[in-house]
Every structure is written in C-alpha cells, then in structure tokens.
N, C-alpha and C. Protein backbone atom coordinates (compact mmCIF):
# COMPACT_ATOMS: atom_id res chain seq x y z
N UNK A 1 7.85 -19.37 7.73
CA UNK A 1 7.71 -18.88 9.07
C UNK A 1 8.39 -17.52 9.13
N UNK A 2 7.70 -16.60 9.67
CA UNK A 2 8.21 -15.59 9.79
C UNK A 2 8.49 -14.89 11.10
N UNK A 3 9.13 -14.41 11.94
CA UNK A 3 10.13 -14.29 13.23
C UNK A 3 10.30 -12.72 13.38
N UNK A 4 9.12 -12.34 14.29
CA UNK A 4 9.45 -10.59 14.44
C UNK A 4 10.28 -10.91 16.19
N UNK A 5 10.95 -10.46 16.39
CA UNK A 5 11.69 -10.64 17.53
C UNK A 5 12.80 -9.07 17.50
N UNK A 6 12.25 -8.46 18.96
CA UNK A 6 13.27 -7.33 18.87
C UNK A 6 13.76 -7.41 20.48
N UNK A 7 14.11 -8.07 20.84
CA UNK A 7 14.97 -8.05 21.54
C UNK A 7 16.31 -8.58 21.42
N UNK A 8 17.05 -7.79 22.62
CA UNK A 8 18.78 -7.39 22.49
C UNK A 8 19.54 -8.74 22.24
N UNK A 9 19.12 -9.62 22.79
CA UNK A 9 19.91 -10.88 23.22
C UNK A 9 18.72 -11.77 22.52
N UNK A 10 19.00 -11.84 21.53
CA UNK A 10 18.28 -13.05 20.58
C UNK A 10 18.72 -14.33 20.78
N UNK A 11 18.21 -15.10 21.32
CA UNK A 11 18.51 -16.41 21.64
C UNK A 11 18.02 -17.54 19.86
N UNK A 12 18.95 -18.34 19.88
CA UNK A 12 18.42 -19.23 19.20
C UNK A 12 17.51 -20.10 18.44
N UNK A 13 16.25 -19.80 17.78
CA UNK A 13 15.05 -20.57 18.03
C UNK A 13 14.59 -21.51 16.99
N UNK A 14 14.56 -22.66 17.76
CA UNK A 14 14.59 -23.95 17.36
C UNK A 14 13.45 -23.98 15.75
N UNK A 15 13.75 -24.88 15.05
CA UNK A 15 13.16 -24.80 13.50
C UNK A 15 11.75 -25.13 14.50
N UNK A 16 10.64 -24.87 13.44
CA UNK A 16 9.61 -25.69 13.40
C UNK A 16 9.25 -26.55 12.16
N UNK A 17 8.64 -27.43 12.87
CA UNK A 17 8.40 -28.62 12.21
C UNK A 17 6.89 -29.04 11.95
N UNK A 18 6.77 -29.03 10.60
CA UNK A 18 5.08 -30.18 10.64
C UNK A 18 5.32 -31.13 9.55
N UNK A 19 5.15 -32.53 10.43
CA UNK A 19 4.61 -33.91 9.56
C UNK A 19 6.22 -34.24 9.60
N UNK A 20 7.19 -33.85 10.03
CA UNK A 20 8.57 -33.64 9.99
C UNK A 20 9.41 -33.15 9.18
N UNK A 21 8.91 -32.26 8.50
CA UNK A 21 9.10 -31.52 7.31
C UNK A 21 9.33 -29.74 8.39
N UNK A 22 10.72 -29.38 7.75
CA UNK A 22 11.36 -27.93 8.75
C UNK A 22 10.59 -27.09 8.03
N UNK A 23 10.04 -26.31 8.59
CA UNK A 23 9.23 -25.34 7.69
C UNK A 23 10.59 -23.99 7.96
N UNK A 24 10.33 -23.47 6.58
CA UNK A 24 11.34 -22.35 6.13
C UNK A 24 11.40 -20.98 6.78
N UNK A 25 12.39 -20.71 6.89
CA UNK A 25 11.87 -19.09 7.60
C UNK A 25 12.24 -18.19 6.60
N UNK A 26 11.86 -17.04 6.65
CA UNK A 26 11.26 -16.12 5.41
C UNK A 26 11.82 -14.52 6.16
N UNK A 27 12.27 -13.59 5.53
CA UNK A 27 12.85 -12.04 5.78
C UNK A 27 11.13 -11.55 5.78
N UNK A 28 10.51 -11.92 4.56
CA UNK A 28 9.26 -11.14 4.15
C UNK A 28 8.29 -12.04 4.05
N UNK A 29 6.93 -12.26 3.90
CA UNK A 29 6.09 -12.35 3.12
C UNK A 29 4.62 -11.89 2.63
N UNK A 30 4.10 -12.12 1.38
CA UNK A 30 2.64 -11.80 1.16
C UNK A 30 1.45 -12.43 1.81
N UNK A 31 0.50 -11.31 2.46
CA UNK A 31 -0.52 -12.30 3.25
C UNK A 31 -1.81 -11.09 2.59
N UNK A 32 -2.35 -11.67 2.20
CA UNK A 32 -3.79 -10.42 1.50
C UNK A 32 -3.18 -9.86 0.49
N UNK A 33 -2.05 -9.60 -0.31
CA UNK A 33 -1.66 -8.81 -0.91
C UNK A 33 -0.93 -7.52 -0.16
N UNK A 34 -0.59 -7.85 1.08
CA UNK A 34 0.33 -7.01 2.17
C UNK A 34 1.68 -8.06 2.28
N UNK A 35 2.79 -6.80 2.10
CA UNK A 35 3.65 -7.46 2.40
C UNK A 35 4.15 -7.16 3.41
N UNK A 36 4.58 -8.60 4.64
CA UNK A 36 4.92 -8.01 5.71
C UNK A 36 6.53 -8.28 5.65
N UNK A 37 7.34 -7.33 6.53
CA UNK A 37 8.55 -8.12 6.86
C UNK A 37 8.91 -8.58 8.26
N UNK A 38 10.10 -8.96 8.40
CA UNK A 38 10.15 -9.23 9.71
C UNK A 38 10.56 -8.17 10.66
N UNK A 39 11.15 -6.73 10.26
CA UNK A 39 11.09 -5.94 11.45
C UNK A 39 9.93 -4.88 10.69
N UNK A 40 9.07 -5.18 10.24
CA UNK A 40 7.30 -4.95 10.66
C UNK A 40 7.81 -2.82 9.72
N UNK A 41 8.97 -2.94 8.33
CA UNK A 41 8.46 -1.78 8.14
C UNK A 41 7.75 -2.09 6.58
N UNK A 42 7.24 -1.01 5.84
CA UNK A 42 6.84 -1.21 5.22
C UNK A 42 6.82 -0.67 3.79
N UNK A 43 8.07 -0.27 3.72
CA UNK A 43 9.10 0.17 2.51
C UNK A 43 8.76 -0.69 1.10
N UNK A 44 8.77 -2.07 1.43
CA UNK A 44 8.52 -2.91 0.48
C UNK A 44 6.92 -3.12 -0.44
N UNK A 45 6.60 -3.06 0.94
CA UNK A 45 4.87 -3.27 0.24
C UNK A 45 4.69 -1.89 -0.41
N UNK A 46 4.81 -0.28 0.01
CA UNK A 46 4.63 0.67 -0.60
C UNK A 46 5.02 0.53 -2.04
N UNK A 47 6.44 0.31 -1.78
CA UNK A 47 7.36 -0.10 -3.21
C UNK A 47 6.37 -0.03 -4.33
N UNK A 48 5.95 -1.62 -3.85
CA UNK A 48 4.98 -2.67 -5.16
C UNK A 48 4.08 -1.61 -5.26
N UNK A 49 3.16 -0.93 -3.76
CA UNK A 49 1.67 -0.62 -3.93
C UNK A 49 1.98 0.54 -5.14
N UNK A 50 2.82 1.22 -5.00
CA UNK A 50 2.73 2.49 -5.77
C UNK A 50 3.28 1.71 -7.55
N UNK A 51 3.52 1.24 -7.88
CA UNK A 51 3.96 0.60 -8.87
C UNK A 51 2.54 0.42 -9.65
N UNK A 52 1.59 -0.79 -9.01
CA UNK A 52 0.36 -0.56 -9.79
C UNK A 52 -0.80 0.56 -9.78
N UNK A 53 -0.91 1.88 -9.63
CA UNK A 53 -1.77 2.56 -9.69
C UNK A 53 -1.36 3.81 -10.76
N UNK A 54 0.43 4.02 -10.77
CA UNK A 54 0.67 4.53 -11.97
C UNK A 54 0.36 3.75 -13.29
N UNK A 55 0.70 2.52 -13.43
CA UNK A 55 0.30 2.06 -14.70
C UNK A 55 -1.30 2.45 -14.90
N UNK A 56 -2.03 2.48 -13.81
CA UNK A 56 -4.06 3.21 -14.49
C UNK A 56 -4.00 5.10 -14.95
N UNK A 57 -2.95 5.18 -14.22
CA UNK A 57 -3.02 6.92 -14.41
C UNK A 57 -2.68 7.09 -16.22
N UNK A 58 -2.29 5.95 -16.64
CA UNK A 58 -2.16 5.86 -18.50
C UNK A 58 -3.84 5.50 -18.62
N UNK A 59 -4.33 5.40 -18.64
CA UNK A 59 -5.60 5.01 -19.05
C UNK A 59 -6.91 6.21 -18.54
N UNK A 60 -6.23 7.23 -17.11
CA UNK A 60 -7.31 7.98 -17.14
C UNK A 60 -6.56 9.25 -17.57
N UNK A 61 -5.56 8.78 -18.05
CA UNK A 61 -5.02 10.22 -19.57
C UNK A 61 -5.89 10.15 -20.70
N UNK A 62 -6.04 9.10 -21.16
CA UNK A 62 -6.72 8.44 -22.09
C UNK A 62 -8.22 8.69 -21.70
N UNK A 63 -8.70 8.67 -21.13
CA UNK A 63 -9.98 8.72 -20.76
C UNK A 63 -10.16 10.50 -20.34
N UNK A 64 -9.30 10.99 -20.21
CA UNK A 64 -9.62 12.88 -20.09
C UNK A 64 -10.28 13.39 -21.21
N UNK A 65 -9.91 12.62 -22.54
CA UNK A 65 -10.40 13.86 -23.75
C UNK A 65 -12.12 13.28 -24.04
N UNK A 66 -12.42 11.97 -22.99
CA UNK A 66 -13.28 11.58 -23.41
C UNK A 66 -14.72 11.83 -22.55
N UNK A 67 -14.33 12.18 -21.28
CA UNK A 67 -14.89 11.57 -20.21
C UNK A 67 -15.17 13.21 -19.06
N UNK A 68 -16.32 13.35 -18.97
CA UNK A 68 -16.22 14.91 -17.84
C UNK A 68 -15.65 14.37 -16.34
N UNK A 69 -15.39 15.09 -15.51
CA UNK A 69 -14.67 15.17 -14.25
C UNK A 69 -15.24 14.27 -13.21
N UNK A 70 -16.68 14.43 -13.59
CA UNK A 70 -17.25 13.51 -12.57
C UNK A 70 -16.92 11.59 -13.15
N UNK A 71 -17.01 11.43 -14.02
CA UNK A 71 -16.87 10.19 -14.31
C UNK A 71 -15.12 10.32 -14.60
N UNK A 72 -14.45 10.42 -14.62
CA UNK A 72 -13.07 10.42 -14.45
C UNK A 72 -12.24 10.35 -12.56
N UNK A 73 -13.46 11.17 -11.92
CA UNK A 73 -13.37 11.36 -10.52
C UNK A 73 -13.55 9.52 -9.85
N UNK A 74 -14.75 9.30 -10.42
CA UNK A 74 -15.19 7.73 -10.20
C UNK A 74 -14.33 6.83 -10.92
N UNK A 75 -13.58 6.83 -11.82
CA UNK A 75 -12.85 5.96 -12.33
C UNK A 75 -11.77 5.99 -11.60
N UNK A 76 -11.50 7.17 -10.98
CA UNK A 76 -9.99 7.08 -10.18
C UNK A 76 -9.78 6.43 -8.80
N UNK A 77 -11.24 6.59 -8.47
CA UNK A 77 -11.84 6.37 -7.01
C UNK A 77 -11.96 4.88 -6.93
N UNK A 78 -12.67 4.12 -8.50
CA UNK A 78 -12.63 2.73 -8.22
C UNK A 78 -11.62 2.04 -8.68
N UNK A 79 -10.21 2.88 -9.40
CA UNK A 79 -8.90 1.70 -10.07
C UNK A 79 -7.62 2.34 -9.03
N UNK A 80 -7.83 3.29 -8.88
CA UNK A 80 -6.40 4.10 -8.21
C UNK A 80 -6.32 4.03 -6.59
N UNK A 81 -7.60 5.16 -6.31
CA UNK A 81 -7.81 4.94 -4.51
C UNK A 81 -8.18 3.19 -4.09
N UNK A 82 -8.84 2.71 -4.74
CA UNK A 82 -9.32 1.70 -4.26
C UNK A 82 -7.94 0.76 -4.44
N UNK A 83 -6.92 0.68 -4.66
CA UNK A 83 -5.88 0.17 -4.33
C UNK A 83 -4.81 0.76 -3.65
N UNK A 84 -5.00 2.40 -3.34
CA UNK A 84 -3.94 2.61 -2.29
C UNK A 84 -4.36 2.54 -0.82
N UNK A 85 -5.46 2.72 -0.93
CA UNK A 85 -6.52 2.94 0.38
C UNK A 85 -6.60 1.48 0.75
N UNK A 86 -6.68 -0.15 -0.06
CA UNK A 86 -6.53 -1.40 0.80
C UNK A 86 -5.26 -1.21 2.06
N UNK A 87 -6.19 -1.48 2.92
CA UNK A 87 -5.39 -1.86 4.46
C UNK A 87 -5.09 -0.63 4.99
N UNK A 88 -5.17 0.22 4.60
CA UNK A 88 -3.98 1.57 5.35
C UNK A 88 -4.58 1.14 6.96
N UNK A 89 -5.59 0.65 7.19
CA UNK A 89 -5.37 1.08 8.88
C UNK A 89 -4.55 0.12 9.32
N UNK A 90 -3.89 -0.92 8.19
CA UNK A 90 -2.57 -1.77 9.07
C UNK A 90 -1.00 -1.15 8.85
N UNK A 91 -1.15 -0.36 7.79
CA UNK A 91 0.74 0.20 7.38
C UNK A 91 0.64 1.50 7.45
N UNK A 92 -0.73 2.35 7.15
CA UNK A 92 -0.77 4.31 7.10
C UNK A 92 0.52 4.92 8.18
N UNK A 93 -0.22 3.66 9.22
CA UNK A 93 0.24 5.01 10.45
C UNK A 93 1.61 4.80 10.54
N UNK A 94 2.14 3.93 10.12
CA UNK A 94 3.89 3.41 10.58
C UNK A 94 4.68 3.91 9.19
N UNK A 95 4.35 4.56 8.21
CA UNK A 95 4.66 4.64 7.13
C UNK A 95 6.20 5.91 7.20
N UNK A 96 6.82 5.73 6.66
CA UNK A 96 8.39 6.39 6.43
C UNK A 96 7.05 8.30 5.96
N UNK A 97 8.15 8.74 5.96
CA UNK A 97 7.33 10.71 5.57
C UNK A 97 7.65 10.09 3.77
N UNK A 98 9.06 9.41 3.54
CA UNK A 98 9.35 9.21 1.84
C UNK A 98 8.55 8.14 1.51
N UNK A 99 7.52 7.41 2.43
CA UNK A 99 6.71 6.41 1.49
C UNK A 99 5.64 6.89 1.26
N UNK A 100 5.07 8.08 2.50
CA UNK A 100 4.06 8.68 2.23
C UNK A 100 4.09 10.05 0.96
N UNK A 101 5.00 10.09 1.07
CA UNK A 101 5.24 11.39 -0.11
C UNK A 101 5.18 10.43 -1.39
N UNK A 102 5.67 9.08 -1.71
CA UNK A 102 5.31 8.72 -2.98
C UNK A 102 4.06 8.00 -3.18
N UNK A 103 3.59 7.74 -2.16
CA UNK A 103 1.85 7.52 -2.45
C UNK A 103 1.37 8.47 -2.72
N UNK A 104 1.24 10.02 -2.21
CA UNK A 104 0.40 11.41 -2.37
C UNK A 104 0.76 11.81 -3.49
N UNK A 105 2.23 11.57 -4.35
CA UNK A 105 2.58 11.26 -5.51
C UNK A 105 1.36 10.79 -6.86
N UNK A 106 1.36 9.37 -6.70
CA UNK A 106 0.11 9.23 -7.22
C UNK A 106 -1.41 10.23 -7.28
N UNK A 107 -1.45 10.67 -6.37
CA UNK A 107 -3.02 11.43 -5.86
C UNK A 107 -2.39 12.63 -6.55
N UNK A 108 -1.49 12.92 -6.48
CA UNK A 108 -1.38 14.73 -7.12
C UNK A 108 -1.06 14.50 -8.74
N UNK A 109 -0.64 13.52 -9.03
CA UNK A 109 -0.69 12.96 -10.26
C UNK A 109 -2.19 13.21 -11.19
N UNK A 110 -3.07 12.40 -10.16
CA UNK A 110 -4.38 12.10 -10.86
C UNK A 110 -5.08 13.26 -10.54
N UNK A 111 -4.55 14.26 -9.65
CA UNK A 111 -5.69 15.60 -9.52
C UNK A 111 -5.01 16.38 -10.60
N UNK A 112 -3.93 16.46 -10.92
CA UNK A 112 -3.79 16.94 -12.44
C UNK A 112 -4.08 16.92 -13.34
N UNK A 113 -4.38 15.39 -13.71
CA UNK A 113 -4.97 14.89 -14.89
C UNK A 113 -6.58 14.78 -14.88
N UNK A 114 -7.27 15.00 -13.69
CA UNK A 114 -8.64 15.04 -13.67
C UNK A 114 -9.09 16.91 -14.00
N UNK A 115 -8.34 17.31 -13.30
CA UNK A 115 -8.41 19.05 -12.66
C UNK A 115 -9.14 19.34 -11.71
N UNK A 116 -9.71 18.34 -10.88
CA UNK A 116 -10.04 18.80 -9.50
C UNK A 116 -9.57 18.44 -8.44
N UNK A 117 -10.06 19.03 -6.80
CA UNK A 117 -8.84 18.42 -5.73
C UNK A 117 -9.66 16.94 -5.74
N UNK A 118 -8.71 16.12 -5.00
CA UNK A 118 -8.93 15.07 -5.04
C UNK A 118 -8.65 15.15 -3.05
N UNK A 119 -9.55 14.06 -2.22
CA UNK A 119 -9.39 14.12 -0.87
C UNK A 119 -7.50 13.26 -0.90
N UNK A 120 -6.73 14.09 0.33
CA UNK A 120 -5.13 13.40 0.33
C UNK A 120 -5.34 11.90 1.09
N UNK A 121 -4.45 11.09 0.91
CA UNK A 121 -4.17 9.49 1.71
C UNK A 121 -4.73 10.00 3.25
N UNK A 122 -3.80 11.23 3.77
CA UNK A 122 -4.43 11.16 5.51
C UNK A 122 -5.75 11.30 5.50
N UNK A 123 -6.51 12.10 4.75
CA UNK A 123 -7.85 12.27 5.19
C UNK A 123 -8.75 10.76 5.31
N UNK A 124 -8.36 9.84 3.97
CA UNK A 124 -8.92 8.68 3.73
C UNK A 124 -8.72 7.86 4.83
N UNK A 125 -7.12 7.67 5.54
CA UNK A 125 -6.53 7.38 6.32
C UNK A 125 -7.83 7.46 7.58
N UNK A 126 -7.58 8.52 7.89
CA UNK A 126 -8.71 9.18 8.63
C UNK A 126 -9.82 8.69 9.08
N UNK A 127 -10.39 8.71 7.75
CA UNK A 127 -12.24 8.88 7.81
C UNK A 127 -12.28 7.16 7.87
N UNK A 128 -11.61 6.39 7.41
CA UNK A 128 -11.66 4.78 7.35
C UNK A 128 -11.92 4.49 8.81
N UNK A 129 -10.83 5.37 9.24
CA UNK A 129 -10.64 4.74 10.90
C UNK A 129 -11.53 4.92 11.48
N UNK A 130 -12.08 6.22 11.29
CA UNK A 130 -13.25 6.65 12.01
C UNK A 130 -13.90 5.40 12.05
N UNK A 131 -14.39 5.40 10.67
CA UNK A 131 -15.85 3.93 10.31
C UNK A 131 -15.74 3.20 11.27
C-alpha cells in the first residue's frame, strides 16, 4: 500500500486489511515499469531509467563502423528513445532541471556517436502530448 498524503497534521491511518492479512505499506513502488514514490517525485525512476539506455549506447558504438546514419538513427529510436520516451506524459513535466539534464545526457551522447541532431526529450515530450 502506498500513502501519498500531504497534509500538515497527518493523522494516523489505520492498516488495511484483506482476508485478514495487514497489507504492507511501501516508501516506493513499481507499477508498468514506473517507479512511483510516496511524495510523487521522481528522482528514483530517472535513476534506473537512465541506467538502461547507456548500456545500448555500447552497441550503437559498435554498430557506427558498420552501419550509415540512417539505420543507426533507427536503431537509436527503437532501443534508446523508445525507453526514455515510455510514460513521459506521467513524470516529463514534474521532473528535477538535474534529472532532466541526465536524460538529455543520454540523447547528446547518441547524437555524437551517430553525427546527426537527434530531436531533445522536450520536443518528444511535446509532440506525444500533442497526439
């Protein structure tokens, strides 16, 4: 169970129960592969998110001496963006300026190693929402 509550005078609140079994209460947890916490920031999930998309930026090093821009562009688009870009229209907008600077991290990473611009997190941010 997880307990977002921001008010001043936090009162007490009773366990819950199913089958009579206390169900646990929790600081954080994973729901989709989002991690939420209980005062709703999102330091943690960035954490992890940025963790797996550097480990692919080894593989489209590897794939530069092999591969022209356009198919290196698409490889980045379906292993890299396509995992920083899950959910942003639930954490983008609430995001710290230092969580967003180490996601764009990644992206300036891979426009190096490709050599062309690559669109930034806000624009994607963006154009999603639009949809």
């Amino acid at each position: 169970e997880l307990i977002v509550d921001y008010r001043r005078n936090r009162s007490d609140i009773q366990p819950l129960l199913i089958n009579g079994d206390q169900v646990k209460q929790v600081a954080s947890f994973r729901f989709l592969s989002v991690i939420i916490k209980e005062d709703l920031t999102w330091v943690a999930h960035i954490a992890a998110l940025v963790k797996r998309p550097q480990q692919r930026l080894y593989y489209l090093r590897l794939l530069r001496k092999q591969l022209n821009e356009k198919l290196l562009v698409t490889f980045y688009r379906c292993t890299i963006e396509s995992i920083l870009t899950y959910c942003t229209s639930v954490w983008f907008a609430n995001c710290t300026v230092a969580d967003r600077k180490a996601l764009q991290r990644v992206n300036v990473i891979a426009q190096k190693i490709i050599g062309c611009p690559l669109p930034s997190l806000e624009e994607l941010y963006s154009s999603r929402c639009l949809k």
